[in-house]
PDB file of N, CA and C in Angstrom:
ATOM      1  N   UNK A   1       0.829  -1.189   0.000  1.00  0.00           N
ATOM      2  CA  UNK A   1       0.000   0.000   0.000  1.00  0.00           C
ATOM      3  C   UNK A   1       0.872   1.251   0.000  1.00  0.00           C
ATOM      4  N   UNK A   2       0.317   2.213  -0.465  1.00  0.00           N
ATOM      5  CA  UNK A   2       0.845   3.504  -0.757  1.00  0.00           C
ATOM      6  C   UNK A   2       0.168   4.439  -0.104  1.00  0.00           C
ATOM      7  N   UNK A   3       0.540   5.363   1.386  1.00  0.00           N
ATOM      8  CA  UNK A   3      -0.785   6.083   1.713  1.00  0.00           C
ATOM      9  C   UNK A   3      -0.103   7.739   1.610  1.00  0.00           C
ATOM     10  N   UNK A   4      -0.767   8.458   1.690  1.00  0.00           N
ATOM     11  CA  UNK A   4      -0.293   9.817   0.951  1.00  0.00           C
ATOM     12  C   UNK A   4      -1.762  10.947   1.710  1.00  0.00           C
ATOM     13  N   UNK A   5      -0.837  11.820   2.350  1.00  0.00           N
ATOM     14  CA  UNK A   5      -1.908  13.321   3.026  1.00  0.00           C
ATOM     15  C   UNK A   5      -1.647  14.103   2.371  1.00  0.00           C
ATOM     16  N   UNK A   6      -2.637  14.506   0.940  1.00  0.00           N
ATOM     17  CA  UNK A   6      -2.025  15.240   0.251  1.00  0.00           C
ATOM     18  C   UNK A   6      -2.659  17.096   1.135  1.00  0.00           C
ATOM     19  N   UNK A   7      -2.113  17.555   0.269  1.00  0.00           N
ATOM     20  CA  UNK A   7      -2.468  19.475   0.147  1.00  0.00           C
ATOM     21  C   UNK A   7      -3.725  19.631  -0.126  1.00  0.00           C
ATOM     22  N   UNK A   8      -4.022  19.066  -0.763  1.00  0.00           N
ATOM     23  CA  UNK A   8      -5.471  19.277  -1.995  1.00  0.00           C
ATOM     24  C   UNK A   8      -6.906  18.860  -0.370  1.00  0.00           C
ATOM     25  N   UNK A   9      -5.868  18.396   0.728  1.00  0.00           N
ATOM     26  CA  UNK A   9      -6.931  17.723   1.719  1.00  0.00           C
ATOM     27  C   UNK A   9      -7.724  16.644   2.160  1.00  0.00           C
ATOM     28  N   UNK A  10      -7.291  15.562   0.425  1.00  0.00           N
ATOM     29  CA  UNK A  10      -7.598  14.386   1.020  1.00  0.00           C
ATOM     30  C   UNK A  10      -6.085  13.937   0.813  1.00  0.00           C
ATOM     31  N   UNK A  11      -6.810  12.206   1.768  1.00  0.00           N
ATOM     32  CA  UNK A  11      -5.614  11.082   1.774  1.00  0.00           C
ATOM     33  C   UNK A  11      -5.756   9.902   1.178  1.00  0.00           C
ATOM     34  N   UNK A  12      -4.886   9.625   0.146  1.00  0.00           N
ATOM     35  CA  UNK A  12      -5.066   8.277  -0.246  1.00  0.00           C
ATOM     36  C   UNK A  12      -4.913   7.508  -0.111  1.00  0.00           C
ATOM     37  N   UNK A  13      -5.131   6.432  -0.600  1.00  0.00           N
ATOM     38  CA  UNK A  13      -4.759   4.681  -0.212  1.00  0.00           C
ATOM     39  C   UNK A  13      -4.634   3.959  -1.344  1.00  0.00           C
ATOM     40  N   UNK A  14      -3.742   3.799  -2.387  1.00  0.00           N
ATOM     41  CA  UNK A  14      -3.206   3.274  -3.270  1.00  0.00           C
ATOM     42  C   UNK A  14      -2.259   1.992  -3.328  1.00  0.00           C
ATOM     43  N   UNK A  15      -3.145   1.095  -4.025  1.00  0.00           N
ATOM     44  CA  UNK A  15      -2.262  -0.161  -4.419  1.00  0.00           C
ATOM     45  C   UNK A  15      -0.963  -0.149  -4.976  1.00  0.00           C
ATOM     46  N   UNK A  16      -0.073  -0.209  -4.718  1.00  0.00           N
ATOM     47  CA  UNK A  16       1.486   0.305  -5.327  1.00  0.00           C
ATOM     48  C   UNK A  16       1.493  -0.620  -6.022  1.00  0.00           C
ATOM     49  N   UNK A  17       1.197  -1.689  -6.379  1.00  0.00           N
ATOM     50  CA  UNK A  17       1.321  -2.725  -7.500  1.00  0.00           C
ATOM     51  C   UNK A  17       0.770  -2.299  -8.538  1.00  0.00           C
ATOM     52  N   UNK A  18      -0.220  -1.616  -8.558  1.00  0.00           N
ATOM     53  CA  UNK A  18      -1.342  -1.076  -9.838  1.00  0.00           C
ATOM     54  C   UNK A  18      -1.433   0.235  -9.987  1.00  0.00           C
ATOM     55  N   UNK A  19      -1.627   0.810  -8.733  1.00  0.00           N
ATOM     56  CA  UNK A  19      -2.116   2.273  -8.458  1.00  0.00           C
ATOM     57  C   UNK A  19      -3.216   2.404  -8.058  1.00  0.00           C
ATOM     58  N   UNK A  20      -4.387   1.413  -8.260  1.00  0.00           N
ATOM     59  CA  UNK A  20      -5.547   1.599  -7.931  1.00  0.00           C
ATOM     60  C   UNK A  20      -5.917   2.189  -6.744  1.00  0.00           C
ATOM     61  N   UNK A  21      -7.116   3.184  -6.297  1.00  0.00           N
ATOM     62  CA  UNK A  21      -7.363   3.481  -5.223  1.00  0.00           C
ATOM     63  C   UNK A  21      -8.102   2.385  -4.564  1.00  0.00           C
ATOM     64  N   UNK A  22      -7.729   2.140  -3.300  1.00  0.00           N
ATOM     65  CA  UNK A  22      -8.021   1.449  -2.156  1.00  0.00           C
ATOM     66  C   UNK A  22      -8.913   2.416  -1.425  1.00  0.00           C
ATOM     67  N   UNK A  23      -9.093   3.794  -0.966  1.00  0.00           N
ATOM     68  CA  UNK A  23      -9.346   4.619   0.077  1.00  0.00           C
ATOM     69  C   UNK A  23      -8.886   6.046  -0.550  1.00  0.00           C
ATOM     70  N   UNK A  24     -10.077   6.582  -0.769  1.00  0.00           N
ATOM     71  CA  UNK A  24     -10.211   8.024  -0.870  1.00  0.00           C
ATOM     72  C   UNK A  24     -10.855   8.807   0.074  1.00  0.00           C
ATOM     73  N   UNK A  25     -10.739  10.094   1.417  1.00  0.00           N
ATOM     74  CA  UNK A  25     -11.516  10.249   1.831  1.00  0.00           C
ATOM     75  C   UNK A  25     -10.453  11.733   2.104  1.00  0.00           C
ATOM     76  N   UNK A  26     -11.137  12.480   2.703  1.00  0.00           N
ATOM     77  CA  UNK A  26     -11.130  13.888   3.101  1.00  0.00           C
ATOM     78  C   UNK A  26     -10.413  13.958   4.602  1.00  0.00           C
ATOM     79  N   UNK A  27      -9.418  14.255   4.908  1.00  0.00           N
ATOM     80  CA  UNK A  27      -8.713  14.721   6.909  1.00  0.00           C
ATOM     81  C   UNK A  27      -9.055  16.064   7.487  1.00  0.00           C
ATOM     82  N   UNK A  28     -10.100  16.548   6.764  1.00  0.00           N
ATOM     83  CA  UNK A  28     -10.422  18.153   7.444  1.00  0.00           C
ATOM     84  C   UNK A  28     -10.932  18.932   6.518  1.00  0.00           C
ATOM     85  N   UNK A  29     -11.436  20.172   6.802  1.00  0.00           N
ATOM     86  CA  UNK A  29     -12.350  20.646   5.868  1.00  0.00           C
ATOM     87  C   UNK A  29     -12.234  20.454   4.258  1.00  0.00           C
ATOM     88  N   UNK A  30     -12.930  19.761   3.158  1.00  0.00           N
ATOM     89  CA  UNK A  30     -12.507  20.891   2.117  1.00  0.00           C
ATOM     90  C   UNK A  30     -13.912  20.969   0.777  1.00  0.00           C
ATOM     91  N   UNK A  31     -14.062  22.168   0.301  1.00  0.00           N
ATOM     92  CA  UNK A  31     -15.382  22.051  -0.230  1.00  0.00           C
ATOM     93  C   UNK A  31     -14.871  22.664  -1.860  1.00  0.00           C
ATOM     94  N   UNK A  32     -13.701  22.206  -2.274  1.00  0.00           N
ATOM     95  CA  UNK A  32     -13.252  22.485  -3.668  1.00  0.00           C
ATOM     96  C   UNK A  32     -14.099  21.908  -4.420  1.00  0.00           C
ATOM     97  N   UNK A  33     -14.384  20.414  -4.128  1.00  0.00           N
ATOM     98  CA  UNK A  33     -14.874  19.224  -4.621  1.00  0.00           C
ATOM     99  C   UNK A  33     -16.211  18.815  -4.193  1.00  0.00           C
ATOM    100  N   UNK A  34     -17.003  18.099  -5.792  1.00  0.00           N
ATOM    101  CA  UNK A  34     -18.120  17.932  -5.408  1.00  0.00           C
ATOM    102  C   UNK A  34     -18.195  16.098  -5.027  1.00  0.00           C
ATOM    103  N   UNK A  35     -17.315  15.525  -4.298  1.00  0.00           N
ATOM    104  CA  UNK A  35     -16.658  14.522  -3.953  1.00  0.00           C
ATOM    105  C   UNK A  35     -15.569  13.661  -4.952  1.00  0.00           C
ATOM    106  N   UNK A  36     -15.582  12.205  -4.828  1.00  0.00           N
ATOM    107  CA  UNK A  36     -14.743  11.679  -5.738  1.00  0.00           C
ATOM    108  C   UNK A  36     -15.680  10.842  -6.578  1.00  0.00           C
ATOM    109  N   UNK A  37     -14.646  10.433  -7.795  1.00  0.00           N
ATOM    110  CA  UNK A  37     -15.075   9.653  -8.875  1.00  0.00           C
ATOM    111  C   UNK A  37     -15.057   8.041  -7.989  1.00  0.00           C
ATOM    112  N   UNK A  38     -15.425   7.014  -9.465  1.00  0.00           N
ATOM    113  CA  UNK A  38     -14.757   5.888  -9.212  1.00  0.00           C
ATOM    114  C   UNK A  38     -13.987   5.204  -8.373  1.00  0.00           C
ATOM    115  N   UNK A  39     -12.547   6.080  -9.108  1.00  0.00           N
ATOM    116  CA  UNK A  39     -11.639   5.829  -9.255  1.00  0.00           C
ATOM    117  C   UNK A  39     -10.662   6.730  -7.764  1.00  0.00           C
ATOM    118  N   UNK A  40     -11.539   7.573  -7.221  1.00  0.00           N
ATOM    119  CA  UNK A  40     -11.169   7.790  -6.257  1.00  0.00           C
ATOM    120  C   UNK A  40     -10.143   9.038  -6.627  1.00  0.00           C
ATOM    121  N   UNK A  41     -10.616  10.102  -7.790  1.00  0.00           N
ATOM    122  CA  UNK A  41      -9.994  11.182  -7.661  1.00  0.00           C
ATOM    123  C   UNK A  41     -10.821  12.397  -7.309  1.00  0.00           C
ATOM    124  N   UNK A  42     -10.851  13.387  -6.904  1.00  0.00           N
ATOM    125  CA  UNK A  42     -11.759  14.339  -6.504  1.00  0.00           C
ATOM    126  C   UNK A  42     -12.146  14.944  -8.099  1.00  0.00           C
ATOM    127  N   UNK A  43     -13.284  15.352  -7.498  1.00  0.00           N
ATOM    128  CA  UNK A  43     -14.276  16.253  -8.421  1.00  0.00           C
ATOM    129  C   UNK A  43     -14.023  17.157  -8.322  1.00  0.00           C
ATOM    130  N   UNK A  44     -13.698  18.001  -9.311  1.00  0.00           N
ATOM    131  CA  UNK A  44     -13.615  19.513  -9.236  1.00  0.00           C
ATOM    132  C   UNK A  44     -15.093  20.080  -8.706  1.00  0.00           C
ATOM    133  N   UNK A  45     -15.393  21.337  -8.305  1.00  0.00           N
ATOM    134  CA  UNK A  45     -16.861  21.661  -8.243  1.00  0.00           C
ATOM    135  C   UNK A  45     -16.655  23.249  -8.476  1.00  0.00           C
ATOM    136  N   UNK A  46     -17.282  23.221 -10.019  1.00  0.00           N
ATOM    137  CA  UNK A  46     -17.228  24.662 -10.510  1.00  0.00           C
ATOM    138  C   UNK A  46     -17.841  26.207 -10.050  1.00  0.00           C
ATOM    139  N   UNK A  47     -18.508  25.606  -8.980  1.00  0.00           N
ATOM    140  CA  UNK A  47     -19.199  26.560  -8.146  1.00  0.00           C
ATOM    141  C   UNK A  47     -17.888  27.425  -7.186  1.00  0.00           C
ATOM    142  N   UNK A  48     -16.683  26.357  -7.035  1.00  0.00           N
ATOM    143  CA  UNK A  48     -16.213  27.147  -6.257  1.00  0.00           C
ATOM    144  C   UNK A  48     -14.453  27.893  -7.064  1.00  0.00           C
ATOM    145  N   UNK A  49     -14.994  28.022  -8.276  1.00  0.00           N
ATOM    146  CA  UNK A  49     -13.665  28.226  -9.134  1.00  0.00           C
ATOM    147  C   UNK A  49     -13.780  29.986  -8.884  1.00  0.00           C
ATOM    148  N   UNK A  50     -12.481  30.682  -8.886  1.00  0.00           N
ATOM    149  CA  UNK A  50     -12.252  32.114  -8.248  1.00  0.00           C
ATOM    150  C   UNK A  50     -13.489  32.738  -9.241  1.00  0.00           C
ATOM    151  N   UNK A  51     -13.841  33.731  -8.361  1.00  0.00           N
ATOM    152  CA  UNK A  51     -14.784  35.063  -9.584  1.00  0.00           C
ATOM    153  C   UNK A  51     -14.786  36.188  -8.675  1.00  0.00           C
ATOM    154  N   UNK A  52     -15.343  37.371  -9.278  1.00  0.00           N
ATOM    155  CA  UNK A  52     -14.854  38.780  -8.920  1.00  0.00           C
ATOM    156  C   UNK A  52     -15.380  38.683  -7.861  1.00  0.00           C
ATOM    157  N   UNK A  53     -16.512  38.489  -7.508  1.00  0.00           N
ATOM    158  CA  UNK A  53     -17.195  38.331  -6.122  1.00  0.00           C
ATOM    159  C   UNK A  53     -16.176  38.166  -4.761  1.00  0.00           C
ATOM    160  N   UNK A  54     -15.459  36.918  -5.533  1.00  0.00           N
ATOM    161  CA  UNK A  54     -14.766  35.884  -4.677  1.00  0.00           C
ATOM    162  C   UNK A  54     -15.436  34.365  -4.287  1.00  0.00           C
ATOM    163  N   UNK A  55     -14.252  33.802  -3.733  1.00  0.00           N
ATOM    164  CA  UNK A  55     -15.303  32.485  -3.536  1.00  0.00           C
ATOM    165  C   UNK A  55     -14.154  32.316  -1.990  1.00  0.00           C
ATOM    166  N   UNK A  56     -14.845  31.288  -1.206  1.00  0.00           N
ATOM    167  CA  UNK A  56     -14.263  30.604  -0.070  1.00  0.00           C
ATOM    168  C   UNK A  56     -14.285  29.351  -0.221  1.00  0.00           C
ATOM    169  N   UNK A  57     -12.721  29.003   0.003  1.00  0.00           N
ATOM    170  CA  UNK A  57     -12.572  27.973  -0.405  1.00  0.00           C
ATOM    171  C   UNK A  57     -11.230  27.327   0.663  1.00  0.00           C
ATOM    172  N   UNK A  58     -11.883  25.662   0.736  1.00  0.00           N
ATOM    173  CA  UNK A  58     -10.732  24.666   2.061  1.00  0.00           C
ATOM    174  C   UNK A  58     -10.277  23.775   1.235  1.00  0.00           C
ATOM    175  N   UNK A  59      -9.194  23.359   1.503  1.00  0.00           N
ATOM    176  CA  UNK A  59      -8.011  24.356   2.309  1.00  0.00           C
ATOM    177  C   UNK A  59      -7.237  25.799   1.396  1.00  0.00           C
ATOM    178  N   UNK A  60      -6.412  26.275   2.174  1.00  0.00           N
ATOM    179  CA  UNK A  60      -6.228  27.424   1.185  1.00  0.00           C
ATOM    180  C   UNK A  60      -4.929  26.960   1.001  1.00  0.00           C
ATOM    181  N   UNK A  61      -4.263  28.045   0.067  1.00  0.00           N
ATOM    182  CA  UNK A  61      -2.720  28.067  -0.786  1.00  0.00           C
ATOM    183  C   UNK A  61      -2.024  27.606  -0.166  1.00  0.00           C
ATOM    184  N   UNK A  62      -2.028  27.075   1.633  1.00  0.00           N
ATOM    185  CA  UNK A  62      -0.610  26.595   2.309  1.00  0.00           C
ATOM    186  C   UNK A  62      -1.264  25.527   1.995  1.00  0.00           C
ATOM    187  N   UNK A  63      -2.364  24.856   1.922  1.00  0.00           N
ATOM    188  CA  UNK A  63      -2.645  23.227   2.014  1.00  0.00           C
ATOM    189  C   UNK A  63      -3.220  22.809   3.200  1.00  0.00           C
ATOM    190  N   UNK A  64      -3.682  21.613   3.207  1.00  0.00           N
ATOM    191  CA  UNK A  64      -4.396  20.908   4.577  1.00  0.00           C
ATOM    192  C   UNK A  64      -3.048  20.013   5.399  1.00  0.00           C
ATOM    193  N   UNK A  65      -1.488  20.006   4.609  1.00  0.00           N
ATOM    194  CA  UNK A  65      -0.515  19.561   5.153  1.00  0.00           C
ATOM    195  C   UNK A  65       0.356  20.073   4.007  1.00  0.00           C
ATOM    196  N   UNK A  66       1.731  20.425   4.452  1.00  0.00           N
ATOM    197  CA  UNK A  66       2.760  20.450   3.542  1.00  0.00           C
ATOM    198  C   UNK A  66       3.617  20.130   4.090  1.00  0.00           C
ATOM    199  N   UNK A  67       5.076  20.236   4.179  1.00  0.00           N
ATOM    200  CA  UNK A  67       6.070  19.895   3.801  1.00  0.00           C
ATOM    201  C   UNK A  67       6.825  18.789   5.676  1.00  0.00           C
ATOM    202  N   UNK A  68       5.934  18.983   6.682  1.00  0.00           N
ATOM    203  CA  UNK A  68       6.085  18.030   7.147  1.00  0.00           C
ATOM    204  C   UNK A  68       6.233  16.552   6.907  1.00  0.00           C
ATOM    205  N   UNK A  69       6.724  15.545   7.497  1.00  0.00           N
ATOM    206  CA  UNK A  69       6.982  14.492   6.677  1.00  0.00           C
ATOM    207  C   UNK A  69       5.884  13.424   7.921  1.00  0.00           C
ATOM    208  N   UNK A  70       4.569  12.594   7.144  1.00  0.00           N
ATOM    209  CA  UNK A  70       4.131  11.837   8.022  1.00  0.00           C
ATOM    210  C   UNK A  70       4.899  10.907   8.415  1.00  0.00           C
ATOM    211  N   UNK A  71       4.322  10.071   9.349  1.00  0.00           N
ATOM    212  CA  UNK A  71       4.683   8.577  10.220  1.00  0.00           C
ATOM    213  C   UNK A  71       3.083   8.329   9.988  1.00  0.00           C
ATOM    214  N   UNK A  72       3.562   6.687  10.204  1.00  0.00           N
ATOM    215  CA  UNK A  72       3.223   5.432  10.425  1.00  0.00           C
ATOM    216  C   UNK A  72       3.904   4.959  11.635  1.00  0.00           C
ATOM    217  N   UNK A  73       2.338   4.317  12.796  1.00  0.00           N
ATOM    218  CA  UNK A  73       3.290   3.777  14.143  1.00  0.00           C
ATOM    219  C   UNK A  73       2.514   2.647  13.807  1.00  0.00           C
ATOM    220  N   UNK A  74       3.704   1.576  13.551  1.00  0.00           N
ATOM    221  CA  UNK A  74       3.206   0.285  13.597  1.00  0.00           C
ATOM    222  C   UNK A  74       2.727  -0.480  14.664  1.00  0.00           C
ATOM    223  N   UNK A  75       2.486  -0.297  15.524  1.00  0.00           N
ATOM    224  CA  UNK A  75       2.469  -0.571  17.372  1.00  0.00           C
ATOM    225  C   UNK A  75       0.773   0.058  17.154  1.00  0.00           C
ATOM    226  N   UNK A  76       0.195   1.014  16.851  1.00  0.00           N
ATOM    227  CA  UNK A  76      -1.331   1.448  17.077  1.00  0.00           C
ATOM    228  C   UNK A  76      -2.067   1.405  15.873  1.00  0.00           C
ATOM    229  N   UNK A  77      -1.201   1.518  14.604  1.00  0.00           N
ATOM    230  CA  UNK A  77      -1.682   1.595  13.062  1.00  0.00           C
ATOM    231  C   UNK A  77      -2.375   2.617  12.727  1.00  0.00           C
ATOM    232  N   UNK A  78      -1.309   3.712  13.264  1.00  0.00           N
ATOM    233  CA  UNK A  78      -1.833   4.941  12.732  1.00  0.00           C
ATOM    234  C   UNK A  78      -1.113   5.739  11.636  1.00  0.00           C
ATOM    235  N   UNK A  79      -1.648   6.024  11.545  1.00  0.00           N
ATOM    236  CA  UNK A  79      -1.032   7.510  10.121  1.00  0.00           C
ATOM    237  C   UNK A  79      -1.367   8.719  10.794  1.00  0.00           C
ATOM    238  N   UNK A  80       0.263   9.175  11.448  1.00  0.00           N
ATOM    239  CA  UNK A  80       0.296  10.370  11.780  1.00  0.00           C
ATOM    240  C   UNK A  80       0.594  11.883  10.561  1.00  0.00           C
ATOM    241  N   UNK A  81       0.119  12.806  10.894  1.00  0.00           N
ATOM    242  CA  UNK A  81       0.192  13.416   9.578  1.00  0.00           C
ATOM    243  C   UNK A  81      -0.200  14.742  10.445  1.00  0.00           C
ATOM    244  N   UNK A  82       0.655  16.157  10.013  1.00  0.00           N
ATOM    245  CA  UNK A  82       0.289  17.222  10.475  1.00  0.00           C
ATOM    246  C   UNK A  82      -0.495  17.938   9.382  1.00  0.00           C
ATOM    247  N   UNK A  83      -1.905  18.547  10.229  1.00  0.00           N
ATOM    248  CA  UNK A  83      -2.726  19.163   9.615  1.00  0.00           C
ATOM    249  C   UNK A  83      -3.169  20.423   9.688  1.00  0.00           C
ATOM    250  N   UNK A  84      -3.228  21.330   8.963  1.00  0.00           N
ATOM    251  CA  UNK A  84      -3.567  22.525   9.487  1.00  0.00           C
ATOM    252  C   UNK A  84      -5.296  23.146   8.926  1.00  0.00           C
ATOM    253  N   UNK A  85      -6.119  22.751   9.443  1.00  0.00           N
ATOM    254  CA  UNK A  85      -7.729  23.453   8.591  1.00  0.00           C
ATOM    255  C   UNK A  85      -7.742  24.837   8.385  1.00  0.00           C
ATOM    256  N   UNK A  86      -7.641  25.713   6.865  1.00  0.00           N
ATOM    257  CA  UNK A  86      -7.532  26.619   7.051  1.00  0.00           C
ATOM    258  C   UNK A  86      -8.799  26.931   5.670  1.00  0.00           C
ATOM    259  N   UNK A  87      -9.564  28.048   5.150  1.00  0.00           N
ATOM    260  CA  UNK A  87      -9.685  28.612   4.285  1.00  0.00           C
ATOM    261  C   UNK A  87      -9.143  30.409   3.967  1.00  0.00           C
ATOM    262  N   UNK A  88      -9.622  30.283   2.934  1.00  0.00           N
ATOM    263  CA  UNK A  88      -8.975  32.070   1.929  1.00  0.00           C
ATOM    264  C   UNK A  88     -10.084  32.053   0.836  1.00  0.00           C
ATOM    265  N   UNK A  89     -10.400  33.086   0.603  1.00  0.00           N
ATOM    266  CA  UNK A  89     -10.919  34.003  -0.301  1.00  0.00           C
ATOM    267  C   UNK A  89     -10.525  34.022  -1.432  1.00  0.00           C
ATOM    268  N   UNK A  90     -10.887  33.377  -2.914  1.00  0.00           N
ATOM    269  CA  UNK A  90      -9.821  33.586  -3.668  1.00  0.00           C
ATOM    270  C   UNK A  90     -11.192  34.266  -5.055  1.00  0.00           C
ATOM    271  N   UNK A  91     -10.117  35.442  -5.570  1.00  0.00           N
ATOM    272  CA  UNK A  91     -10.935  36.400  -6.830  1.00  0.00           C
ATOM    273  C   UNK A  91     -10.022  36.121  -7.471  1.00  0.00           C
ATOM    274  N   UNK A  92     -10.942  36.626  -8.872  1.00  0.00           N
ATOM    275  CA  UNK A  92     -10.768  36.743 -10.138  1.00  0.00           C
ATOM    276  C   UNK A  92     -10.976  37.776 -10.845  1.00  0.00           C
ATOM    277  N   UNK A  93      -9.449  38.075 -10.962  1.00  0.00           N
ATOM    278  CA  UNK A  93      -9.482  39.561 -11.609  1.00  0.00           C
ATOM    279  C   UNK A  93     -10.341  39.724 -12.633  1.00  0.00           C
ATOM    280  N   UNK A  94     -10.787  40.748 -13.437  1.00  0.00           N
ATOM    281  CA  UNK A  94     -11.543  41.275 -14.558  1.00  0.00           C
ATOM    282  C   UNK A  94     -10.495  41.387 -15.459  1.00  0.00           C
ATOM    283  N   UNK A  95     -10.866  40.367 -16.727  1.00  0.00           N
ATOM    284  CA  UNK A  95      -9.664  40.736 -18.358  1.00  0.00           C
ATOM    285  C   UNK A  95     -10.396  42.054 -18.162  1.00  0.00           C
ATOM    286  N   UNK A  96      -9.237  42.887 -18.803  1.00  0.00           N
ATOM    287  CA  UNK A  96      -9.510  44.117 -19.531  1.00  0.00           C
ATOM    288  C   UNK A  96      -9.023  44.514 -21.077  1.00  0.00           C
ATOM    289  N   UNK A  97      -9.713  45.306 -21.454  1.00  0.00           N
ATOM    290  CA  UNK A  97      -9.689  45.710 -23.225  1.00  0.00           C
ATOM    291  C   UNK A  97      -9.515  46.984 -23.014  1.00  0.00           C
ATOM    292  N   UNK A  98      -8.320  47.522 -23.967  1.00  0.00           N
ATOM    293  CA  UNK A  98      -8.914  48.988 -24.649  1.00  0.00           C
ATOM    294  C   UNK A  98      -9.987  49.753 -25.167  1.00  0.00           C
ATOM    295  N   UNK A  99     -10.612  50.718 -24.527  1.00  0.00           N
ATOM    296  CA  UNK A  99     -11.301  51.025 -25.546  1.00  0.00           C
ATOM    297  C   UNK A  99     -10.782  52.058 -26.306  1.00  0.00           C
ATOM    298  N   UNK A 100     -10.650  51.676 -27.822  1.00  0.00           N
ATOM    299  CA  UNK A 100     -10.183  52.519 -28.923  1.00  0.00           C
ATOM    300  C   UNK A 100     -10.143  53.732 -28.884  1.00  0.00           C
ATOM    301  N   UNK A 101      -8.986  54.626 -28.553  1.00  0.00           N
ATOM    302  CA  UNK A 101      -8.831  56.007 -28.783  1.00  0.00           C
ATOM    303  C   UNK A 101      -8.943  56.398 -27.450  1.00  0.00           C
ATOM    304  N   UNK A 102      -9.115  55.741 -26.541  1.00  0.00           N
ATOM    305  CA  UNK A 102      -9.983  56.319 -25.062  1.00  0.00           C
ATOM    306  C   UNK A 102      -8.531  55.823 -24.160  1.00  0.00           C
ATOM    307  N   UNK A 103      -8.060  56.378 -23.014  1.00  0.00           N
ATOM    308  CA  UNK A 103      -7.149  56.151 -22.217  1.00  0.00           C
ATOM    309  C   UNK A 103      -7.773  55.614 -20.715  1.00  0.00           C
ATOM    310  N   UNK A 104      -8.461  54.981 -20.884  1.00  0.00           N
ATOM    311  CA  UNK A 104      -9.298  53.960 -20.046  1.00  0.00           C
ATOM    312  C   UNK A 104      -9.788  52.490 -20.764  1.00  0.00           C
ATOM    313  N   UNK A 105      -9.800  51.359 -19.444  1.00  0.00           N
ATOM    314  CA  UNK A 105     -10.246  50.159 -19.576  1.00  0.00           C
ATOM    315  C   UNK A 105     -11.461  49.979 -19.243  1.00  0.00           C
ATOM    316  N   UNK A 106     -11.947  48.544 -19.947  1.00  0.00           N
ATOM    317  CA  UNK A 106     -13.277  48.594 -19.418  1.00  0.00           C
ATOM    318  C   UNK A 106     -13.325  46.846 -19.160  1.00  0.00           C
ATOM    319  N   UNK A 107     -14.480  46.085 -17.847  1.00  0.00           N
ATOM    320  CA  UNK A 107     -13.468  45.067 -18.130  1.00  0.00           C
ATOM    321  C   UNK A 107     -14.767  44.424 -19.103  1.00  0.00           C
ATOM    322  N   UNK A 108     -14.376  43.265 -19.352  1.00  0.00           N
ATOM    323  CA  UNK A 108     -14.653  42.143 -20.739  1.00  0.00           C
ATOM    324  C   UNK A 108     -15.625  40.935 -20.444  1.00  0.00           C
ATOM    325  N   UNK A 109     -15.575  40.615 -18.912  1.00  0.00           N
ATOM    326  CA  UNK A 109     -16.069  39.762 -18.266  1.00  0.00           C
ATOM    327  C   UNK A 109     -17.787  39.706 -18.313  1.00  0.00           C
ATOM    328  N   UNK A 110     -18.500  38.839 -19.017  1.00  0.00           N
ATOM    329  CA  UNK A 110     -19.623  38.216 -18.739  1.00  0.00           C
ATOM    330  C   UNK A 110     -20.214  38.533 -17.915  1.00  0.00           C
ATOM    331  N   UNK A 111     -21.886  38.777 -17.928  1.00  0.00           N
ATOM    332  CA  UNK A 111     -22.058  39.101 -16.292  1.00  0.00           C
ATOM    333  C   UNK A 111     -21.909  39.898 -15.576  1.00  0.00           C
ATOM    334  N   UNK A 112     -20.813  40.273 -15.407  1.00  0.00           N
ATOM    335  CA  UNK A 112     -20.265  41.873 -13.831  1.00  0.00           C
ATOM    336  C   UNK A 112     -21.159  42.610 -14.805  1.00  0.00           C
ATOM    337  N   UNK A 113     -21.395  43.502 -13.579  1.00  0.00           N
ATOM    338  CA  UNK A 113     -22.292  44.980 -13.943  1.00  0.00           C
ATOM    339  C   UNK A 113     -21.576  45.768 -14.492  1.00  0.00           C
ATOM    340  N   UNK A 114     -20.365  45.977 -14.491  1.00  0.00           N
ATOM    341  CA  UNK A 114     -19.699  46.650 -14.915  1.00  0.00           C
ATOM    342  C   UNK A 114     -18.745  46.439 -16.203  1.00  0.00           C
ATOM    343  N   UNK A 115     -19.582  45.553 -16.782  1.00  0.00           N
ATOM    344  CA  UNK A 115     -19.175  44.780 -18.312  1.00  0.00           C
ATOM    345  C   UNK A 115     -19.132  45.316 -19.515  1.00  0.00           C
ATOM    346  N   UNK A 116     -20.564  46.552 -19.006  1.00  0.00           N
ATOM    347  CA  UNK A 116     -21.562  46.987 -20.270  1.00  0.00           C
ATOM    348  C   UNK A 116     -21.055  48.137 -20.111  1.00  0.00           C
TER     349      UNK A 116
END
């Protein structure tokens, strides 16, 4: 077995002979995803992709773990793993266009009120 706490917030459980997922599941908040496939990879969920508004979204840019290194205690059969639950706010700037002859932008974006 192959087990892995990723950033993204879940942890896997992968057959190292194949790759197959064994165990897909979530260690603390995260609502990127509108769960997993099959195959045990997360779903994107387009509801929460950046826009001018903003969106809130778990975990944020540090991750639900980074660069600590887990354990395994063979004595209790745990998977130790440092976690941190965090979210952030993440926007989406407005493309902007010239308007011809004019020394101002206007932005381009679909939607915003301020499109037209």
């Amino acid at each position: 077995m192959l087990l892995q706490a990723s950033r993204n917030g879940y942890f896997f459980v992968l057959d190292r002979t194949n790759g197959k997922s064994l165990l897909t599941t979530t260690f603390g908040p995260v609502n990127w995803t509108l769960g997993v496939d099959k195959d045990g990879r997360p779903i994107p969920n387009p509801a929460k992709e950046p826009a001018p508004d903003g969106r809130l979204i778990a975990p944020d840019e540090g991750g639900m773990t980074n660069y600590r290194s887990p354990s395994f205690d063979p004595k209790t059969g745990l998977f130790i793993v440092s976690a941190a639950p965090s979210y952030s706010l993440y926007f989406a700037k407005l493309r902007m266009e010239f308007m011809g002859g004019r020394r101002r932008l206007r932005p381009v974006d679909e939607g915003h009120p301020r499109s037209n």
